[in-house]
N, C-alpha and C. Protein backbone atom coordinates (compact mmCIF):
# COMPACT_ATOMS: atom_id res chain seq x y z
N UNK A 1 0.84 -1.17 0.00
CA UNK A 1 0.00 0.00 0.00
C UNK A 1 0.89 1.24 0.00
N UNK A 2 0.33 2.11 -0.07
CA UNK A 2 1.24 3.10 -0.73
C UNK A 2 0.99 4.70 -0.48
N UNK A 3 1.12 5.43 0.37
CA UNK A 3 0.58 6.40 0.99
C UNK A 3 0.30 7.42 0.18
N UNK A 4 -0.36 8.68 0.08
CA UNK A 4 -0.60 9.74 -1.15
C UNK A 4 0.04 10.85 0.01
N UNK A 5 0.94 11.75 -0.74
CA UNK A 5 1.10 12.96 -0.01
C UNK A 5 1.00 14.20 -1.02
N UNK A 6 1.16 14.61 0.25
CA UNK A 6 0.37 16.17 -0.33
C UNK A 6 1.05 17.40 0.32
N UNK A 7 0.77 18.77 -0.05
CA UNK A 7 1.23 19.68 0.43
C UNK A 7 -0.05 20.27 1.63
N UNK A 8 0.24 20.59 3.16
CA UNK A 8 -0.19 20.77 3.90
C UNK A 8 -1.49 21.29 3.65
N UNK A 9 -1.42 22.67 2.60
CA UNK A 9 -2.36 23.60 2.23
C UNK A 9 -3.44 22.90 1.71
N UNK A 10 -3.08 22.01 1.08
CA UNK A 10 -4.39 21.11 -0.19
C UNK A 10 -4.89 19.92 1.10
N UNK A 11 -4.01 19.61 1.64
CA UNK A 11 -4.57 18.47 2.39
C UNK A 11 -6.13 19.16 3.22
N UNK A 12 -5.48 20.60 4.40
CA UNK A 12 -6.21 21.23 5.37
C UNK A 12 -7.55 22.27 4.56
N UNK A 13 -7.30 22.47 3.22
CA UNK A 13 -8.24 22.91 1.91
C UNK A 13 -9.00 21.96 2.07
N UNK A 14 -9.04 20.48 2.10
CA UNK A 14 -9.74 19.51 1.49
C UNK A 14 -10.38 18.84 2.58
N UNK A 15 -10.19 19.10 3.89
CA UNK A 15 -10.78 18.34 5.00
C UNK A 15 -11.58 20.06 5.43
N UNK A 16 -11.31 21.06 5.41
CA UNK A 16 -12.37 22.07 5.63
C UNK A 16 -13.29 22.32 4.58
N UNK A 17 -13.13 21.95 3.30
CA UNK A 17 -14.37 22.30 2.45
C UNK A 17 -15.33 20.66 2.31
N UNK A 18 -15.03 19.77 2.98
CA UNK A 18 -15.73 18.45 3.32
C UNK A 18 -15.85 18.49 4.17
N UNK A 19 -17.30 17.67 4.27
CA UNK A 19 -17.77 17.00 5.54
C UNK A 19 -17.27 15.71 5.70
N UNK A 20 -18.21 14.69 7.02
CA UNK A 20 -17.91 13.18 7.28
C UNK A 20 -18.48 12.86 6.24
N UNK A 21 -19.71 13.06 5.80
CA UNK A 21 -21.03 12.74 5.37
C UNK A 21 -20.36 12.89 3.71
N UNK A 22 -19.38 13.54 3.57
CA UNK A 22 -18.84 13.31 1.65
C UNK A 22 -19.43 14.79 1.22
N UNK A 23 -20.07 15.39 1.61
CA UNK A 23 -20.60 16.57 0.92
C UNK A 23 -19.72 17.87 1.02
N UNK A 24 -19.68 18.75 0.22
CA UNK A 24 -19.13 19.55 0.55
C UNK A 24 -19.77 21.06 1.23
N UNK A 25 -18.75 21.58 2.51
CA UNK A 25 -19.83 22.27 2.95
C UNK A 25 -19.42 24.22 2.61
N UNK A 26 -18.54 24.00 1.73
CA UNK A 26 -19.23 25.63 1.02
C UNK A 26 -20.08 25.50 -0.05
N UNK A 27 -20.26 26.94 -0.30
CA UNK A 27 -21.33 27.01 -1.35
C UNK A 27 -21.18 26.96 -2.31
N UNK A 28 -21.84 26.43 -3.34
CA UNK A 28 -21.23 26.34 -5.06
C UNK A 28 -20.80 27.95 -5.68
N UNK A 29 -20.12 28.03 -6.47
CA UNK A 29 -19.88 29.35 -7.34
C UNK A 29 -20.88 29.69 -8.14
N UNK A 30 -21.66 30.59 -7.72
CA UNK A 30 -22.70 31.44 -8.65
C UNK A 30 -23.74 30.81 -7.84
N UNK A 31 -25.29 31.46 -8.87
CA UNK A 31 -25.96 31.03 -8.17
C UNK A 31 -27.12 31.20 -7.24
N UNK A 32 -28.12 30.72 -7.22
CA UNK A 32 -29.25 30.78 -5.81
C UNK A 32 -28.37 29.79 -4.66
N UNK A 33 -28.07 29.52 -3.49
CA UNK A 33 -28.32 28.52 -2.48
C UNK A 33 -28.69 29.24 -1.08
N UNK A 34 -28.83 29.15 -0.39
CA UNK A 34 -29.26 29.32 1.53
C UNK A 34 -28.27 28.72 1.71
N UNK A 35 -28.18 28.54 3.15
CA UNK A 35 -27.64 28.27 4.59
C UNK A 35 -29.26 27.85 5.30
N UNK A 36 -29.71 27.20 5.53
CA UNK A 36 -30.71 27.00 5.94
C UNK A 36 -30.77 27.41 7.26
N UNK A 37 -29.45 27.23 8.16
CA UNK A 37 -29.34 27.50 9.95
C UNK A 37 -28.99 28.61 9.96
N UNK A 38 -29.35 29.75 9.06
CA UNK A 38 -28.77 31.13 8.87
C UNK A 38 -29.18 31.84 7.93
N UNK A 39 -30.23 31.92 6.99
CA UNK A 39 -30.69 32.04 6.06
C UNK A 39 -32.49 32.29 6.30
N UNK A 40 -33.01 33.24 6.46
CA UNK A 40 -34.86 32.57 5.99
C UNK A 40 -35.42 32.29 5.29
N UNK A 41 -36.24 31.21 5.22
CA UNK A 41 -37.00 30.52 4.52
C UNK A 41 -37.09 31.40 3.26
N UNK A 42 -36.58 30.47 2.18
CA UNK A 42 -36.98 31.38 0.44
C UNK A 42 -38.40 31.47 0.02
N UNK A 43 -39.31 31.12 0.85
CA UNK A 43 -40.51 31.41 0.78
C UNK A 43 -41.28 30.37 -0.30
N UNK A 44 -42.85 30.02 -0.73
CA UNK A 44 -43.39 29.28 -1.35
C UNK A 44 -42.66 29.26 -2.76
N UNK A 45 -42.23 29.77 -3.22
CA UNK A 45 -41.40 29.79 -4.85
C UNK A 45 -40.48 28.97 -4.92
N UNK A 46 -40.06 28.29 -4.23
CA UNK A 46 -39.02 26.99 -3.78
C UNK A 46 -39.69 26.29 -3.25
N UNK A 47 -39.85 24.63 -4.40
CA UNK A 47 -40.83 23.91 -3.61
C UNK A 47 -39.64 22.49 -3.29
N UNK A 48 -38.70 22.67 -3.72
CA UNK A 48 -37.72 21.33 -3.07
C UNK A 48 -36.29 21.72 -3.06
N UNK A 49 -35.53 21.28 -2.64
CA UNK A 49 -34.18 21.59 -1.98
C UNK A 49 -33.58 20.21 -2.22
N UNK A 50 -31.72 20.75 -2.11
CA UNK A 50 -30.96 19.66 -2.20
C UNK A 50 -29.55 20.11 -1.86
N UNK A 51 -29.20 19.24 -0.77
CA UNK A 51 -27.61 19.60 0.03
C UNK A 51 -26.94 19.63 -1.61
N UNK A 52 -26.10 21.22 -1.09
CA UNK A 52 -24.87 21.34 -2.54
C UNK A 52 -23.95 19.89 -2.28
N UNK A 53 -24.05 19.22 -3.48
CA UNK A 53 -23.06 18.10 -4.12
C UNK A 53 -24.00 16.81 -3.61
N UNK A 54 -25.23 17.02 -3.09
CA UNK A 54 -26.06 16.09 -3.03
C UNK A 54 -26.71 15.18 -4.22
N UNK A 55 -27.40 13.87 -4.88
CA UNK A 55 -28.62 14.02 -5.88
C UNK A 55 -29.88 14.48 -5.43
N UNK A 56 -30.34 15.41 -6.17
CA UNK A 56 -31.99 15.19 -5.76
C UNK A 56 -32.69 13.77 -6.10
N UNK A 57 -32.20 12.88 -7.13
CA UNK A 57 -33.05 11.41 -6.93
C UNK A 57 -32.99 10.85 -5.84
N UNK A 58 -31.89 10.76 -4.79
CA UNK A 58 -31.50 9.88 -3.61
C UNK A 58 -32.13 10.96 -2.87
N UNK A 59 -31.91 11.83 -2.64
CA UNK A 59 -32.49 12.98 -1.43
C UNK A 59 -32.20 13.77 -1.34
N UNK A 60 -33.58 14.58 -1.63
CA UNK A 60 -34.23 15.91 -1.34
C UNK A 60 -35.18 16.32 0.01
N UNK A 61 -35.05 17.63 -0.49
CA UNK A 61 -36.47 17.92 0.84
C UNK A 61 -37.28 19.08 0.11
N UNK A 62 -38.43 18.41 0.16
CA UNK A 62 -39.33 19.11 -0.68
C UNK A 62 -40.33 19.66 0.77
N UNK A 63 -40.88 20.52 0.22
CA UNK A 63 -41.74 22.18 1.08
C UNK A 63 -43.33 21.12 1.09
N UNK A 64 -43.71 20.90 2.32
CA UNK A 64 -44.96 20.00 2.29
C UNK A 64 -46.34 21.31 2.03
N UNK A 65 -47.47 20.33 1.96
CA UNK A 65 -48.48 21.66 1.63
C UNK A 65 -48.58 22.10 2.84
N UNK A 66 -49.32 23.24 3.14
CA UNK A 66 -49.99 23.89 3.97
C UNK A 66 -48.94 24.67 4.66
N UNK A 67 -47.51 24.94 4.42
CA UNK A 67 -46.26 25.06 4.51
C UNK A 67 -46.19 24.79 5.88
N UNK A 68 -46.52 23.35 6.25
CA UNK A 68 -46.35 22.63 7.10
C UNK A 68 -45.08 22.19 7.59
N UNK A 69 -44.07 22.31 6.93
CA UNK A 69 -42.19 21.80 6.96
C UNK A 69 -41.75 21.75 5.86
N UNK A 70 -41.00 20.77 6.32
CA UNK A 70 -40.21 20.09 5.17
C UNK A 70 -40.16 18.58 5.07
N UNK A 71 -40.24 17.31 4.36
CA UNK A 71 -40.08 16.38 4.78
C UNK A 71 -38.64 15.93 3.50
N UNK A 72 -37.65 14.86 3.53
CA UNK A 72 -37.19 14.61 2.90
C UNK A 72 -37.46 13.09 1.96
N UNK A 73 -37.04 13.26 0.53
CA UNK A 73 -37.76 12.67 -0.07
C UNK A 73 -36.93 12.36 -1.22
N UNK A 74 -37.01 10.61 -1.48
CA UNK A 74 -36.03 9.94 -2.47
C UNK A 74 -35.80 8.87 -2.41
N UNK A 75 -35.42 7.83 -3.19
CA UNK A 75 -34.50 6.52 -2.96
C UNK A 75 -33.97 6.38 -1.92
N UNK A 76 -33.39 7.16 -0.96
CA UNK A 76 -32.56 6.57 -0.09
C UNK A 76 -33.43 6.84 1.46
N UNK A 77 -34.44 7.84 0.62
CA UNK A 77 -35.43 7.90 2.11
C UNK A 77 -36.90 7.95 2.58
N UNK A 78 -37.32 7.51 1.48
CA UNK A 78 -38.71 7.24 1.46
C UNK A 78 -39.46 6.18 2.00
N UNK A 79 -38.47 5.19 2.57
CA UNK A 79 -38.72 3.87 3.12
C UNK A 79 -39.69 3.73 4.22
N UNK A 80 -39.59 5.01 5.13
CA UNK A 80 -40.60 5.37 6.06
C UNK A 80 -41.19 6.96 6.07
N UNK A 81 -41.77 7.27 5.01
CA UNK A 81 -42.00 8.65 4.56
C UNK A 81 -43.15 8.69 5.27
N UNK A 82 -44.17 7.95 5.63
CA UNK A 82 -45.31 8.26 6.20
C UNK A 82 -45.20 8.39 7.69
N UNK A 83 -43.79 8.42 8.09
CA UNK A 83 -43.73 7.99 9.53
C UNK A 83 -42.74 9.29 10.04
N UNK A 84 -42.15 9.85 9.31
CA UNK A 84 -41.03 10.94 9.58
C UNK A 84 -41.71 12.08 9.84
N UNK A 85 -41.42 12.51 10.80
CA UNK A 85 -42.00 14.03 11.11
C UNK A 85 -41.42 14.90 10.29
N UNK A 86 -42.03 16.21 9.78
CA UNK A 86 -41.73 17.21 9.23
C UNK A 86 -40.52 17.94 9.61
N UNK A 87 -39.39 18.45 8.71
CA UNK A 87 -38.78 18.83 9.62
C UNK A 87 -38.31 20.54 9.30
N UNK A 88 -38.20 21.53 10.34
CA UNK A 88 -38.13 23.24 10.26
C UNK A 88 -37.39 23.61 9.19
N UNK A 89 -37.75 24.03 8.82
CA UNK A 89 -36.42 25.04 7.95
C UNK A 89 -34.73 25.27 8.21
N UNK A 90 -35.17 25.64 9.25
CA UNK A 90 -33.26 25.65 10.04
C UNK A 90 -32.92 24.30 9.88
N UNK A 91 -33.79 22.99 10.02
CA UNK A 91 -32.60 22.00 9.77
C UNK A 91 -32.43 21.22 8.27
N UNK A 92 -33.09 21.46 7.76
CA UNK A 92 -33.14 21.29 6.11
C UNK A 92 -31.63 20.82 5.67
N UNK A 93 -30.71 21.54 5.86
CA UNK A 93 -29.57 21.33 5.20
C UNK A 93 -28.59 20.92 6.32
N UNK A 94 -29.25 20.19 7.43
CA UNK A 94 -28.09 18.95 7.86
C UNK A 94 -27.99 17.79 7.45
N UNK A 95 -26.83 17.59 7.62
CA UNK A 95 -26.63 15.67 7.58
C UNK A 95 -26.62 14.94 8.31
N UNK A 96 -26.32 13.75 8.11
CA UNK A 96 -26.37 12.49 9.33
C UNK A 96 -25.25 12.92 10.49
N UNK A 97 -23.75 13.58 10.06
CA UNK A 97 -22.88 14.36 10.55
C UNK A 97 -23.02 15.33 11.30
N UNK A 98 -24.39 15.84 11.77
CA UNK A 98 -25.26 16.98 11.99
C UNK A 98 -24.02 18.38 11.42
N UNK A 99 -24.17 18.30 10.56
CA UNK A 99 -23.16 19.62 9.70
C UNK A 99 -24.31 20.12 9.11
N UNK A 100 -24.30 21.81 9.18
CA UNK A 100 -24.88 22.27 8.07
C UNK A 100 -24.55 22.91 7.10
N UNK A 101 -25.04 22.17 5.97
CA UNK A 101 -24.85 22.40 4.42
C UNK A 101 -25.21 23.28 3.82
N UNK A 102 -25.34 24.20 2.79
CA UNK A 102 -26.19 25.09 1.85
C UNK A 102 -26.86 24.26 0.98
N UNK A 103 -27.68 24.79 0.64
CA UNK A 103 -28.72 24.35 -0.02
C UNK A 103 -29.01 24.94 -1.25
N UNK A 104 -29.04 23.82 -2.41
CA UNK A 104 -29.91 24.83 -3.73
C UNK A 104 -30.83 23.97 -4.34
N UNK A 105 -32.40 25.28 -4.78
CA UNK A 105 -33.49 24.37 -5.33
C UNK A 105 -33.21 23.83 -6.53
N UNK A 106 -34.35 23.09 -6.77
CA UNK A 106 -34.50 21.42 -7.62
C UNK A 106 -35.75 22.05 -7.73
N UNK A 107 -35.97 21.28 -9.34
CA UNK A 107 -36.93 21.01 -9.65
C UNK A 107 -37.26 19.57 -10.72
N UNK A 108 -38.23 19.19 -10.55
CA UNK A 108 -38.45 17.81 -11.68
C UNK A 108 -38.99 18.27 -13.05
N UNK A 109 -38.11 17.41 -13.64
CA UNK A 109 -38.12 18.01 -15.15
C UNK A 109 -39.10 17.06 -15.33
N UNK A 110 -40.12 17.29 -17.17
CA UNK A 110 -41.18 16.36 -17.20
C UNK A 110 -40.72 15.32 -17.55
N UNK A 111 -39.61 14.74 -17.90
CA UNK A 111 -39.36 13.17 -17.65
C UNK A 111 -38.57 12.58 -16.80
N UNK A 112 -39.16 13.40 -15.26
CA UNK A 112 -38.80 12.71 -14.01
C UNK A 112 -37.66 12.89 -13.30
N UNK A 113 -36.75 13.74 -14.27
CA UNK A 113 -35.19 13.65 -13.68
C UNK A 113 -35.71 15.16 -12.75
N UNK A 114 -33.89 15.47 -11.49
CA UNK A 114 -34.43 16.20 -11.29
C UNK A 114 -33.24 17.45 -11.54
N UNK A 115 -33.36 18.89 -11.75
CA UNK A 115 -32.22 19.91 -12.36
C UNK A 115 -32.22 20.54 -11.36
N UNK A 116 -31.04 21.06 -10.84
CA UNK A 116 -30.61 22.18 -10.09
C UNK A 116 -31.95 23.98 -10.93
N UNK A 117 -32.13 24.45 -10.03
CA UNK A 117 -33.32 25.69 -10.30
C UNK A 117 -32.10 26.94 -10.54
N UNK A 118 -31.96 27.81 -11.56
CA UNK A 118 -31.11 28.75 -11.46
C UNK A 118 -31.94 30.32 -10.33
């Protein structure tokens, strides 16, 4: 096995712009995103969200009606969707890492995929 080295700067670059969780936690270049734990709610015109460097197919969090929360929603978490409580705005863009992420909207295109919202 065979070790990778690096210069200090790129190494301590690369463990502060990542999380545990694989995501990265600045914000993309350009752009709409929030801070969700710092940010207020973008209001009804944003109806789903997605951690920057996240998929929206595996998981999102889409704006429930009655602007009741948020619940998250996808392949990787829908398994008990009827059972998950809603969850605030401020925590929208944590992870399992409890880190918080920025966030940018999604929307579903009409054949199902889903696009980053400019």
């Amino acid at each position: 096995m065979e070790l990778v080295r690096g210069h200090s700067a790129e190494i301590n670059t690369t463990a502060v712009d990542a999380c545990r969780c694989g995501l990265p936690t600045q914000p993309p270049e350009g752009g709409s995103w929030w801070r969700p734990d710092l940010d207020a709610d973008p209001g009804p015109r944003v109806r789903a969200v997605v951690r920057y460097g996240d998929k929206p197919e595996l998981r999102r969090v889409v704006r429930l009606e009655n602007n009741s929360g948020w619940a998250e929603r996808g392949a990787m978490v829908d398994f008990y969707s009827d059972r998950t409580p809603p969850i605030f705005w401020a925590g929208v863009g944590r992870c399992w890492a409890n880190t918080a992420h920025p966030v940018v909207a999604v929307r579903e295109s009409g054949s199902g995929t889903w696009d980053i919202s400019a």
